[in-house]
C-alpha atoms as a PDB file:
ATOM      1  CA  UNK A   1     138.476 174.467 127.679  1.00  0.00           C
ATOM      2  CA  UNK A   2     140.963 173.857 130.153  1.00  0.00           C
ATOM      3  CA  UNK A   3     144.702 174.484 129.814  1.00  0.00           C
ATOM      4  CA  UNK A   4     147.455 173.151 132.163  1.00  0.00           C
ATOM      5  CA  UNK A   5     148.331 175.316 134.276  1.00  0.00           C
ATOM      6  CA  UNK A   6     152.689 175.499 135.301  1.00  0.00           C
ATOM      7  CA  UNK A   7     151.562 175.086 138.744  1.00  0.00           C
ATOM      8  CA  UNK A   8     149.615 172.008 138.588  1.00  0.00           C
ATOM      9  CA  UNK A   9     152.975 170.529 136.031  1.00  0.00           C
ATOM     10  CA  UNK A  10     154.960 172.063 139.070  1.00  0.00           C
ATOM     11  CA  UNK A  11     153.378 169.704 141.372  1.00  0.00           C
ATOM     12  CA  UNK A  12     153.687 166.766 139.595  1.00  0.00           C
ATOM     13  CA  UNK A  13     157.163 166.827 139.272  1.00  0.00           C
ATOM     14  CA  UNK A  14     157.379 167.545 142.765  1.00  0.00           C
ATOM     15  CA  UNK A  15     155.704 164.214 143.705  1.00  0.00           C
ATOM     16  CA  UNK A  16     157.414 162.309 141.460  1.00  0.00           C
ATOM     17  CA  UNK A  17     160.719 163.958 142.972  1.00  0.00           C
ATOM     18  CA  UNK A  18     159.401 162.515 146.362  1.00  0.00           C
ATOM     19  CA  UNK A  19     158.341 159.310 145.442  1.00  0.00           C
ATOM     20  CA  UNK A  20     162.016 158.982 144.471  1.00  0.00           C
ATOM     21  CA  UNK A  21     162.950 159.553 147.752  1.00  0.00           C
ATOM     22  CA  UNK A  22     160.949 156.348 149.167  1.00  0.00           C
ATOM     23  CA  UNK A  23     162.984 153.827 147.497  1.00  0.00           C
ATOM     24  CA  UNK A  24     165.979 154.988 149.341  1.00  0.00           C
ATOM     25  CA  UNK A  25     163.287 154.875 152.230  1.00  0.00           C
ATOM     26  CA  UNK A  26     162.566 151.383 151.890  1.00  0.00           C
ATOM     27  CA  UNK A  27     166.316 150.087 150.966  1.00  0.00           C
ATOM     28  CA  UNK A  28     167.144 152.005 154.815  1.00  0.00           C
ATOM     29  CA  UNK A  29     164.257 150.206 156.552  1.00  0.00           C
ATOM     30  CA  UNK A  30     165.121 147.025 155.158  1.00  0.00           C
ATOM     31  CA  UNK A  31     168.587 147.439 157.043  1.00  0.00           C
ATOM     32  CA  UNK A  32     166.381 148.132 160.039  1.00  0.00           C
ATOM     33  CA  UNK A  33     165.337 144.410 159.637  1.00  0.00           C
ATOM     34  CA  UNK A  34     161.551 145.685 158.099  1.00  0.00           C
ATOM     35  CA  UNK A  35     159.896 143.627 155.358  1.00  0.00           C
ATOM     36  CA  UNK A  36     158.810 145.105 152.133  1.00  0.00           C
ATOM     37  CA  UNK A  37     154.940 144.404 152.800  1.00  0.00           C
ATOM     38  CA  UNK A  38     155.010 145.796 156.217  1.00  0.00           C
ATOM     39  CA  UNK A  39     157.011 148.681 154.969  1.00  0.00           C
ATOM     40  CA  UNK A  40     154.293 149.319 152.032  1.00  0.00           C
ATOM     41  CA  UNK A  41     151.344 148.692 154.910  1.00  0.00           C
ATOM     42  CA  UNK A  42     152.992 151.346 157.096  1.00  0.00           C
ATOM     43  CA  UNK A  43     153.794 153.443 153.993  1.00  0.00           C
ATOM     44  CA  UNK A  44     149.831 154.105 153.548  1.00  0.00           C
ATOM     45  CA  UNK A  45     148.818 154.068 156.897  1.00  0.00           C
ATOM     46  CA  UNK A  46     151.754 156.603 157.938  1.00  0.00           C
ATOM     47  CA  UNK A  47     150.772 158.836 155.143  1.00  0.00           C
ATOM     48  CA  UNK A  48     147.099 158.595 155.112  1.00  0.00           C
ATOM     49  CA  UNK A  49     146.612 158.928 159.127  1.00  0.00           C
ATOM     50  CA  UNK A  50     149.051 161.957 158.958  1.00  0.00           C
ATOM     51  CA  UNK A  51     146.627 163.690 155.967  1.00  0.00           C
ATOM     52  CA  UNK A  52     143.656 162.859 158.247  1.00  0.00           C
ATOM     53  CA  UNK A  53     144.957 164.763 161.545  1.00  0.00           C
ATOM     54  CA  UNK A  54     145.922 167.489 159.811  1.00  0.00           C
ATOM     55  CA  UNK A  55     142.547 167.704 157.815  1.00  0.00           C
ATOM     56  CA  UNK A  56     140.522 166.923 161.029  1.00  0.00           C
ATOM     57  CA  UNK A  57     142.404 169.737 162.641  1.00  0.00           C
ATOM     58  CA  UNK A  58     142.260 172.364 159.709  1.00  0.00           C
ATOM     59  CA  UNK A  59     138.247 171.253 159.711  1.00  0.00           C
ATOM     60  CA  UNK A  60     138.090 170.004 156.281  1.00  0.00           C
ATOM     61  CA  UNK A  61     137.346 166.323 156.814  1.00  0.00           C
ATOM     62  CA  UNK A  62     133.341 167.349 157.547  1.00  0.00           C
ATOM     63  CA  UNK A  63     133.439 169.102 154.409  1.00  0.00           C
ATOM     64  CA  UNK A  64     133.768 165.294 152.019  1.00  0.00           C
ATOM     65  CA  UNK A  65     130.538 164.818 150.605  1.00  0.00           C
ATOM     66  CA  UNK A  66     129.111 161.355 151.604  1.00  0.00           C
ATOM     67  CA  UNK A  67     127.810 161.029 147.961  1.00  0.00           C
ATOM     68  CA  UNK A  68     128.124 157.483 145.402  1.00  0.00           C
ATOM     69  CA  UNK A  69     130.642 159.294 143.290  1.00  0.00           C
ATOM     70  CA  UNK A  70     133.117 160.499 146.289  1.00  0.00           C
ATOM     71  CA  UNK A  71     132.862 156.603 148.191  1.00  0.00           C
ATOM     72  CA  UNK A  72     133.539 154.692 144.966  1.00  0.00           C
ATOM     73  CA  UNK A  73     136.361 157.040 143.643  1.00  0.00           C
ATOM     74  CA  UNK A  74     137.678 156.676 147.541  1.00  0.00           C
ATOM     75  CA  UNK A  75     137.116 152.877 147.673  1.00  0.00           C
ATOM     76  CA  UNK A  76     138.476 152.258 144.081  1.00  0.00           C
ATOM     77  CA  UNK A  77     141.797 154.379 145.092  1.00  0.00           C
ATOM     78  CA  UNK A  78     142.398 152.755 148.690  1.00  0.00           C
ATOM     79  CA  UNK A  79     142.000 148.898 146.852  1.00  0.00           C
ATOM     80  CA  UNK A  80     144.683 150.225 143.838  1.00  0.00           C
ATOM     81  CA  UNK A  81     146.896 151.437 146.138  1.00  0.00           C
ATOM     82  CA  UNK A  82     146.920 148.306 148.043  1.00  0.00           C
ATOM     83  CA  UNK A  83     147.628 146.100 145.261  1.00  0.00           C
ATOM     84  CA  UNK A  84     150.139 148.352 143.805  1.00  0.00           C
ATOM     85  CA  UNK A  85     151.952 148.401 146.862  1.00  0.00           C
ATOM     86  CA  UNK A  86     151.611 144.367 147.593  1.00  0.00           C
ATOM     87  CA  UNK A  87     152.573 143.631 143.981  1.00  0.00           C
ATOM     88  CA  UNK A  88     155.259 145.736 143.112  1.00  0.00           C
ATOM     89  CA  UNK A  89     156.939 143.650 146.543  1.00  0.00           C
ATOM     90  CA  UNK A  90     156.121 140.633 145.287  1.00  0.00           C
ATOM     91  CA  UNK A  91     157.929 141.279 141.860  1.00  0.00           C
ATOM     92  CA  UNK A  92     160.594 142.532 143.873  1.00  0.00           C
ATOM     93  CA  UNK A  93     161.400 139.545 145.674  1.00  0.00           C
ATOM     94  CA  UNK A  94     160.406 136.954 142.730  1.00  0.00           C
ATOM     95  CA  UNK A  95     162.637 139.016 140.667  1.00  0.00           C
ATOM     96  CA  UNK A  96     165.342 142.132 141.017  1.00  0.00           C
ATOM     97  CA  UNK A  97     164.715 145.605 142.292  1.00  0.00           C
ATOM     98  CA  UNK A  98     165.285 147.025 139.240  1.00  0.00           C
ATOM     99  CA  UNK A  99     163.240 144.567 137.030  1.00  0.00           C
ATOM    100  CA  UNK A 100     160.608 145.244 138.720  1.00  0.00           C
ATOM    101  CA  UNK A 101     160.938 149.217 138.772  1.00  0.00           C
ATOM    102  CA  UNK A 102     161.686 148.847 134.791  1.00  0.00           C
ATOM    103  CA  UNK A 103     158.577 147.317 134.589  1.00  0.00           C
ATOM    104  CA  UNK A 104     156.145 148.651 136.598  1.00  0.00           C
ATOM    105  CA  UNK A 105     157.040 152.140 135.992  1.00  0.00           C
ATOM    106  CA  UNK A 106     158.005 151.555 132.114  1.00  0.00           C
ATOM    107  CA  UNK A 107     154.425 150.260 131.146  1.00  0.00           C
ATOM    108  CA  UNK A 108     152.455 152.626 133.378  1.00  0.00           C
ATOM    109  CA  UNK A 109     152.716 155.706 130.585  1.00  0.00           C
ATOM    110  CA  UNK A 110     151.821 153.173 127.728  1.00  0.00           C
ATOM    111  CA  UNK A 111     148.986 151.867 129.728  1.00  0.00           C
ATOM    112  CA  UNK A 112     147.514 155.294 130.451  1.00  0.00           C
ATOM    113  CA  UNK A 113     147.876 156.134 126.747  1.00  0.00           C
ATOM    114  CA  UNK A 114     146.112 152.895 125.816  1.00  0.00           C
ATOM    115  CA  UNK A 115     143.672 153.200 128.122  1.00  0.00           C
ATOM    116  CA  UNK A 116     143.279 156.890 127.167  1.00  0.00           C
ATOM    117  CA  UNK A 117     143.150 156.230 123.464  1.00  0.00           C
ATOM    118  CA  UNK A 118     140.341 154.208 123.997  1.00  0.00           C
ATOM    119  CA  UNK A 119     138.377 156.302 126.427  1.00  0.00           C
ATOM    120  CA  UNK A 120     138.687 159.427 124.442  1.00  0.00           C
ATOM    121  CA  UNK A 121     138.446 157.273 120.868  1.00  0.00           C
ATOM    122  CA  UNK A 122     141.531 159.802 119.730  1.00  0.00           C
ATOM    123  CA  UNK A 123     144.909 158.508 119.235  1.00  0.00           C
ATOM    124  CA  UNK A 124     148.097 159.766 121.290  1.00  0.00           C
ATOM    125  CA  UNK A 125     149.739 162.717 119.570  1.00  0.00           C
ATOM    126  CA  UNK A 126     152.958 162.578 117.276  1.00  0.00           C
ATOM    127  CA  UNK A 127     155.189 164.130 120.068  1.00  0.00           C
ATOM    128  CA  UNK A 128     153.005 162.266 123.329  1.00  0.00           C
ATOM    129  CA  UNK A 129     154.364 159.256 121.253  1.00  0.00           C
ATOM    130  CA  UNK A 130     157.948 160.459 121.229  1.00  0.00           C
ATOM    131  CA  UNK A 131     158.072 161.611 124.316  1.00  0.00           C
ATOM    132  CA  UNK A 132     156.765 157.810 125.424  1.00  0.00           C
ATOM    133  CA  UNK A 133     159.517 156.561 123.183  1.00  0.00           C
ATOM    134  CA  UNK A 134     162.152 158.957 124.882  1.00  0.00           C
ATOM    135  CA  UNK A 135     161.183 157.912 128.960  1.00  0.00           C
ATOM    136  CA  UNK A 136     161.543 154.242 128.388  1.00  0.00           C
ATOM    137  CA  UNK A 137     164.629 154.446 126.735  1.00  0.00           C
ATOM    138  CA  UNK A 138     165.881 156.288 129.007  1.00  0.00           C
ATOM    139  CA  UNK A 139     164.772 154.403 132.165  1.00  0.00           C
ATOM    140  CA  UNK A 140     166.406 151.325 130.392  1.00  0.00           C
ATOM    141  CA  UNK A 141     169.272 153.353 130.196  1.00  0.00           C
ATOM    142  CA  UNK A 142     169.218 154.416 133.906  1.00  0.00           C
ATOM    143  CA  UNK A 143     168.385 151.231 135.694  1.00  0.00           C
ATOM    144  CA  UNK A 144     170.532 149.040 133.139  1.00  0.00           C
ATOM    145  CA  UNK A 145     169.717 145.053 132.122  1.00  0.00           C
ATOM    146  CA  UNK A 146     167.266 143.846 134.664  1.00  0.00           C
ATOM    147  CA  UNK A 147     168.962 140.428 136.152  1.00  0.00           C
ATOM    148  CA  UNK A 148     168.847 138.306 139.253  1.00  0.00           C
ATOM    149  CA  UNK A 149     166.350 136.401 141.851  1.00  0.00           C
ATOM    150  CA  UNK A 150     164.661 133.270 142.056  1.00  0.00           C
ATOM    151  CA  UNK A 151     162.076 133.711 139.238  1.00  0.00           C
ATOM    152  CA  UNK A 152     163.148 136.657 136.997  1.00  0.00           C
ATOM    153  CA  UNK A 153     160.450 136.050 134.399  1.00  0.00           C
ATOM    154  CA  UNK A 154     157.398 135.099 136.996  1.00  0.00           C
ATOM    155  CA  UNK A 155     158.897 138.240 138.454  1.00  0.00           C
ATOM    156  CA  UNK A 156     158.589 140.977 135.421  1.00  0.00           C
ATOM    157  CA  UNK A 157     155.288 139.676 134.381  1.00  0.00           C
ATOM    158  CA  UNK A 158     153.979 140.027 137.947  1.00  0.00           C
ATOM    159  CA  UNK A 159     155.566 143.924 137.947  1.00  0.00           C
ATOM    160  CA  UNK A 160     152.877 144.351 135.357  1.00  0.00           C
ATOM    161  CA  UNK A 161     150.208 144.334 138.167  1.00  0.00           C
ATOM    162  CA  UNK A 162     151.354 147.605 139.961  1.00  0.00           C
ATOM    163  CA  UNK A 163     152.199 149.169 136.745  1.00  0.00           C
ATOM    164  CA  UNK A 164     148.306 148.371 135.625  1.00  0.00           C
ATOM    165  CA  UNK A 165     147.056 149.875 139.510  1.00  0.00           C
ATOM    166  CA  UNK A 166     149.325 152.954 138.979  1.00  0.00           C
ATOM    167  CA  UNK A 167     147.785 153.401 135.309  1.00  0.00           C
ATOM    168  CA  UNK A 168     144.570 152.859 136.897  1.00  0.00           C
ATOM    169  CA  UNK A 169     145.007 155.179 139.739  1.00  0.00           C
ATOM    170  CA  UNK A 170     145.935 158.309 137.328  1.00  0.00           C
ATOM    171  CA  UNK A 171     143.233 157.570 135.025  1.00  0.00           C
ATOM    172  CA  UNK A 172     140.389 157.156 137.761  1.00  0.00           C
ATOM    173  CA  UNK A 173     141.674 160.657 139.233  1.00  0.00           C
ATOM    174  CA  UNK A 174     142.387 162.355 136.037  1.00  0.00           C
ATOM    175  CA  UNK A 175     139.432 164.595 136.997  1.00  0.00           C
ATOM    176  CA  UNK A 176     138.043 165.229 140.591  1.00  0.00           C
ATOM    177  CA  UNK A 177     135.203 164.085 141.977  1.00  0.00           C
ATOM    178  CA  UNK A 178     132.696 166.528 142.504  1.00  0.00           C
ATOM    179  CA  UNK A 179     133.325 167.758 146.027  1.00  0.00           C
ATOM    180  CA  UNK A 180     136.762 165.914 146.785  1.00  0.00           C
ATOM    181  CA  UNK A 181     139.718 167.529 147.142  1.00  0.00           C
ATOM    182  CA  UNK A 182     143.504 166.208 146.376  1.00  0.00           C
ATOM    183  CA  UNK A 183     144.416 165.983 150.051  1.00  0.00           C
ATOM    184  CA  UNK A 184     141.192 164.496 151.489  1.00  0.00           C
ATOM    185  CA  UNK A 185     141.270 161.176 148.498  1.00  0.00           C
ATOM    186  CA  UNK A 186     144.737 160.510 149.664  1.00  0.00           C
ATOM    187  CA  UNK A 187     144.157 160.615 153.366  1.00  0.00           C
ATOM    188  CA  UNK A 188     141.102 158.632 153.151  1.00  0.00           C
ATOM    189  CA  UNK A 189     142.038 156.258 150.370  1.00  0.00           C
ATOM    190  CA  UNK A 190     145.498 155.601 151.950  1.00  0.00           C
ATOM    191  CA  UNK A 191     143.970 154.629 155.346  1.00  0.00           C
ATOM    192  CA  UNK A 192     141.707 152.120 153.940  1.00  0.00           C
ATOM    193  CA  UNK A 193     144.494 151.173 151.508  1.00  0.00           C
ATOM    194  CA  UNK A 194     146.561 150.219 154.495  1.00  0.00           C
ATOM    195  CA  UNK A 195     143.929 148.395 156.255  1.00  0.00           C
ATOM    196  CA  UNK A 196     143.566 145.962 153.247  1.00  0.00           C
ATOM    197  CA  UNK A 197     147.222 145.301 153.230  1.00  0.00           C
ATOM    198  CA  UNK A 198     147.862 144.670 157.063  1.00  0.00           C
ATOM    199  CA  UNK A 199     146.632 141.495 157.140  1.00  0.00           C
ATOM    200  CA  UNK A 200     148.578 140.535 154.491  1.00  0.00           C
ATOM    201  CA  UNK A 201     151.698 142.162 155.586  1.00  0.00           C
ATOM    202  CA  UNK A 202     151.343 140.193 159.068  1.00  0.00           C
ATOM    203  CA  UNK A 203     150.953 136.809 157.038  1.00  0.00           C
ATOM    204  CA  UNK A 204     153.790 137.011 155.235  1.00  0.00           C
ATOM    205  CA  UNK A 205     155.721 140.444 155.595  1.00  0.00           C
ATOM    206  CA  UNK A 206     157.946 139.459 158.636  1.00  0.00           C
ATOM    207  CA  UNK A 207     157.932 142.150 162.233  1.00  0.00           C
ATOM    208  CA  UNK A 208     155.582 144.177 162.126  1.00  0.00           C
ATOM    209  CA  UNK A 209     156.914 146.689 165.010  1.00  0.00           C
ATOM    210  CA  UNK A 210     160.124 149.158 164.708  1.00  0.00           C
ATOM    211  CA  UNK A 211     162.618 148.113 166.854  1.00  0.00           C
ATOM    212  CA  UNK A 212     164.965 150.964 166.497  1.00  0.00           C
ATOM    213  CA  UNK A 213     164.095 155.175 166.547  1.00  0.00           C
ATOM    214  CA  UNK A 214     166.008 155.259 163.704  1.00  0.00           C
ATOM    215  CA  UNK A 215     163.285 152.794 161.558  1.00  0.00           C
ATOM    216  CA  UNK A 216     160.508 154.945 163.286  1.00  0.00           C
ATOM    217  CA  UNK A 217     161.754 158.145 161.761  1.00  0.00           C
ATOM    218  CA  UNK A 218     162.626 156.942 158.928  1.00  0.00           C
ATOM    219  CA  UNK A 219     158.985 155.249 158.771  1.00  0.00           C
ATOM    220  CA  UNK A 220     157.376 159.000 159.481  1.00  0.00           C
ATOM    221  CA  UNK A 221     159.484 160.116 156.785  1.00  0.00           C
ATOM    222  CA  UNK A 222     158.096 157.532 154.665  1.00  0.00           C
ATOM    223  CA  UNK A 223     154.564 158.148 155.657  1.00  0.00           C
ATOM    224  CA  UNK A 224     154.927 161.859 154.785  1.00  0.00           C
ATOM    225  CA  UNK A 225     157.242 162.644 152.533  1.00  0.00           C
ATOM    226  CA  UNK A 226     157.056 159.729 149.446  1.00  0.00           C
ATOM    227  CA  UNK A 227     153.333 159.151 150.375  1.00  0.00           C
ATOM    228  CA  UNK A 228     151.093 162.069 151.926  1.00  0.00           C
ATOM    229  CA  UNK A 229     153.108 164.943 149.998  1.00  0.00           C
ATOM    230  CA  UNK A 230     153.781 163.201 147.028  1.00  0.00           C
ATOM    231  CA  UNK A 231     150.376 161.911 146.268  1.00  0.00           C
ATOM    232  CA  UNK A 232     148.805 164.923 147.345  1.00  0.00           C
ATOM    233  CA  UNK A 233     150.639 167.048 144.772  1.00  0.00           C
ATOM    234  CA  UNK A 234     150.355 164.684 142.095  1.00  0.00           C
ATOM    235  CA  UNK A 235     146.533 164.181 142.602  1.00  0.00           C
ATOM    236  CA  UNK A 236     146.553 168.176 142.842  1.00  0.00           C
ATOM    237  CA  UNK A 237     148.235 168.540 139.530  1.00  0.00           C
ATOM    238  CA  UNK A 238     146.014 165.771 138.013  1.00  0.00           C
ATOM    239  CA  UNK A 239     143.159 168.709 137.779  1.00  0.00           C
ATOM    240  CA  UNK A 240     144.716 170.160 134.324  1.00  0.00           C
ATOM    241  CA  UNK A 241     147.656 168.283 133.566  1.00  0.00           C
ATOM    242  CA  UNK A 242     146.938 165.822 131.291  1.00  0.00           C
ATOM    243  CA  UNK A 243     146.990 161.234 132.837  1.00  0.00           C
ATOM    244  CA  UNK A 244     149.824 160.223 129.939  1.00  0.00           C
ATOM    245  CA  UNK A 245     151.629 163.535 130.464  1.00  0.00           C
ATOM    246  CA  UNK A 246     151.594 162.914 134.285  1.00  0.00           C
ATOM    247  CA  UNK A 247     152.188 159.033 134.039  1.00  0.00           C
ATOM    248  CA  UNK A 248     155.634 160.092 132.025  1.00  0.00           C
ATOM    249  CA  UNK A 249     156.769 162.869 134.802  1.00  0.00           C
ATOM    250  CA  UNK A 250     156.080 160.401 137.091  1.00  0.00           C
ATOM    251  CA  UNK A 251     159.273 158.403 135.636  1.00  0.00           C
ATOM    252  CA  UNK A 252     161.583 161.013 137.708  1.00  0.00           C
ATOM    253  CA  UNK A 253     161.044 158.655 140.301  1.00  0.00           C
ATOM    254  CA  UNK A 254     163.958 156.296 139.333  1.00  0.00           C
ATOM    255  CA  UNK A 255     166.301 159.163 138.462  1.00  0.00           C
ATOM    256  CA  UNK A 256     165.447 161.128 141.375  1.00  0.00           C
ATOM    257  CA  UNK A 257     166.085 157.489 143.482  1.00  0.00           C
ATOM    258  CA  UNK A 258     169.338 156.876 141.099  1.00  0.00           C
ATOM    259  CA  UNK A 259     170.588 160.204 141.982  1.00  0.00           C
ATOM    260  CA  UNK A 260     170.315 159.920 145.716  1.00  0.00           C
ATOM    261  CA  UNK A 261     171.698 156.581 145.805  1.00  0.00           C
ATOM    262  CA  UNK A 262     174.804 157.945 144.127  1.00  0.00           C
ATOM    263  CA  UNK A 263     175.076 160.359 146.437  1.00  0.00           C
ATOM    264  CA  UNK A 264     174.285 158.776 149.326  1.00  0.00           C
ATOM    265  CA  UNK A 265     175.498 155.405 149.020  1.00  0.00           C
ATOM    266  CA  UNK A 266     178.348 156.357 146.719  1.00  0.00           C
ATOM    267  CA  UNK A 267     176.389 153.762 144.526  1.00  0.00           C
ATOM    268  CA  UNK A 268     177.816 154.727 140.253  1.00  0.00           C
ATOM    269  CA  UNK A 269     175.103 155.761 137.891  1.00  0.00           C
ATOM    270  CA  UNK A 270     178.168 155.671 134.826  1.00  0.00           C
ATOM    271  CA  UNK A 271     177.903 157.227 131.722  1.00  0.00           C
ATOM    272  CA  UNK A 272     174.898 155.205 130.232  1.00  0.00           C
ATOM    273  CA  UNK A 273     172.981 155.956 133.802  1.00  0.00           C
ATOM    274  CA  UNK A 274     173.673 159.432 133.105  1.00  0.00           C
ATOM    275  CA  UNK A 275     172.505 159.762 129.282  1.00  0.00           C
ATOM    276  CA  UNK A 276     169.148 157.473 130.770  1.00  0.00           C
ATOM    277  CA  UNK A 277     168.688 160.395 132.941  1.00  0.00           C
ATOM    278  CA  UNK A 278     169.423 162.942 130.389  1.00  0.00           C
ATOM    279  CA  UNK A 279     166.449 161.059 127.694  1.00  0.00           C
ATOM    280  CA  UNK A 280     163.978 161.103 131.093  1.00  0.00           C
ATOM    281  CA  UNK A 281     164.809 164.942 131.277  1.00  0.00           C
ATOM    282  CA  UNK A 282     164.524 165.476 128.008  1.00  0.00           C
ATOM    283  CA  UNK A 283     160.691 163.737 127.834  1.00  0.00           C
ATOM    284  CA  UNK A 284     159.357 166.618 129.921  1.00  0.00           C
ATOM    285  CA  UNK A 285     160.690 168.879 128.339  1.00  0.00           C
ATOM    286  CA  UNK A 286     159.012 167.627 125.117  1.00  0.00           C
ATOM    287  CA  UNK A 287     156.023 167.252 126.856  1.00  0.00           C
ATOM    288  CA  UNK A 288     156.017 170.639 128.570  1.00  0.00           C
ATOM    289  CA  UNK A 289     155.835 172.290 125.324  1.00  0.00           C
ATOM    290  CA  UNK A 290     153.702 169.967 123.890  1.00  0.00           C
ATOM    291  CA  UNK A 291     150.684 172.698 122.090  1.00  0.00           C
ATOM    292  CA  UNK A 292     147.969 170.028 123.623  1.00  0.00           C
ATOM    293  CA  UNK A 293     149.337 170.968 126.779  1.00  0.00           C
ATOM    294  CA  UNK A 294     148.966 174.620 126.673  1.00  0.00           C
ATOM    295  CA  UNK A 295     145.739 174.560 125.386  1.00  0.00           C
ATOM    296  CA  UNK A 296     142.356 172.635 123.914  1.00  0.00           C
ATOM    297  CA  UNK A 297     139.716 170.946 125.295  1.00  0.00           C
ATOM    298  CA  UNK A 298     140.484 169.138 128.649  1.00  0.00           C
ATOM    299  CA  UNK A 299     141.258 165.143 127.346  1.00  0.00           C
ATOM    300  CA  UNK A 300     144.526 163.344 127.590  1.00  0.00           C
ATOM    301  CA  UNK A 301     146.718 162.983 124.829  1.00  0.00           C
END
């Protein structure tokens, strides 16, 4: 029996809150003349190297168990977060910034719930499926009618990719490995992650080298803020907070990225941005005092 615990909910929220932060990352660097691949390869690399040195020097890095269960979980998480980052891009550029956000991070939750459904042979609960219902009306609301680029349909249906790696990702870490800890699966996972996407992002994802100190702090940032912190705390909380429940925080990301664009780049969010945000809100808070998540037996809901 295994309840969720505030501090584990704590910490998801606080990497979702982060993650939100990388998309006004990325829309910087991309004035800094960096492509969105090499930005996602240096994303993982950033964030995982920086995890490693500071495990290495804290002298938990000898303490990962070499075992099948630890390699595949690390294997399986470097090769999602690869594709997630190399297909949400791609869906980027075939379609709109905000189709593919809608998208990707819209289906994620209903994924996780499908896939945990099906896993745990027990449907989602009454208010798990209202608070689903709430956080993708309300990230409609917030990002508004997705619109624009060259192939807007090829586009959304290719969003679905990194939407089915992110579902993948929290239901493959929902519980640890035996032996693993939070910190060392992202370093470890991230590093590989970046080494798949590399070759990629010098094939097609334009310089691969800073040019400015301004990019190269704002790449460090990237690497550990939206990426080392964020996934650490979110695969931290993943030990008794339940995959849907996290998959749905997870949608502060776009509010958290709306909101700093608004007040950084004096970009609008309007009245129907605001009520979006208001319906996201309001989905945690359902969630958060959801009775499955204060207590019974340790499945998602």
């Amino acid at each position: 029996m295994t309840q969720t615990r505030p501090r584990d909910l704590a910490l998801v929220v606080v990497g979702a809150v982060l993650w939100g932060t990388g998309g006004l990352t990325g829309a910087a660097l991309a004035e800094q003349g960096m492509g969105p691949l090499t930005v996602g390869a240096y994303r993982l690399g950033v964030g995982g190297v920086l995890l490693l040195v500071g495990l290495a020097l804290a002298g938990r890095l000898h303490r990962v168990p070499r075992t099948r269960a630890v390699v595949t979980r690390i294997v399986v998480t470097g090769v999602l977060a690869a594709v997630y980052q190399s297909a949400y891009f791609a869906a980027v550029a075939l379609g709109s910034v905000s189709t593919a956000t809608l998208v990707a991070l819209g289906a994620a939750p209903v994924m996780v719930a499908g896939a945990t459904a099906a896993l745990t042979r027990s449907a989602p609960s009454p208010r798990t499926v209202g608070a689903l219902a709430l956080a993708l009306v309300g990230l409609v609301l917030l990002l508004g009618a997705p619109a624009g680029g060259d192939a807007p349909v090829l586009g959304a249906l290719l969003a679905l990719v990194p939407a089915a790696a992110f579902a993948a990702i929290t239901v493959v870490n929902r519980a640890p490995a035996p032996g693993l800890g939070a910190l060392e699966l992202t370093g470890v996972a991230f590093t590989l992650g970046a080494l798949l996407l590399a070759p990629v992002a010098g094939l097609l994802g334009g310089p691969l080298r800073p040019t400015t100190g301004v990019a190269v702090g704002l790449l460090v940032w990237l690497g550990l803020g939206p990426t080392a912190l964020a996934y650490g705390a979110y695969f931290s909380g993943l030990r008794t907070v339940p995959a849907t429940a996290a998959s749905l925080v997870a949608l502060l990301e776009p509010l958290t990225a709306a909101v700093g664009a608004a007040l950084i780049f004096d970009e609008q969010l309007g009245v129907i941005g605001v009520l979006g945000g208001a319906l996201l809100v309001s989905s945690i808070v359902v969630l958060r005092v959801a009775p499955t998540m204060a207590a019974g037996p340790r499945q998602v809901r």
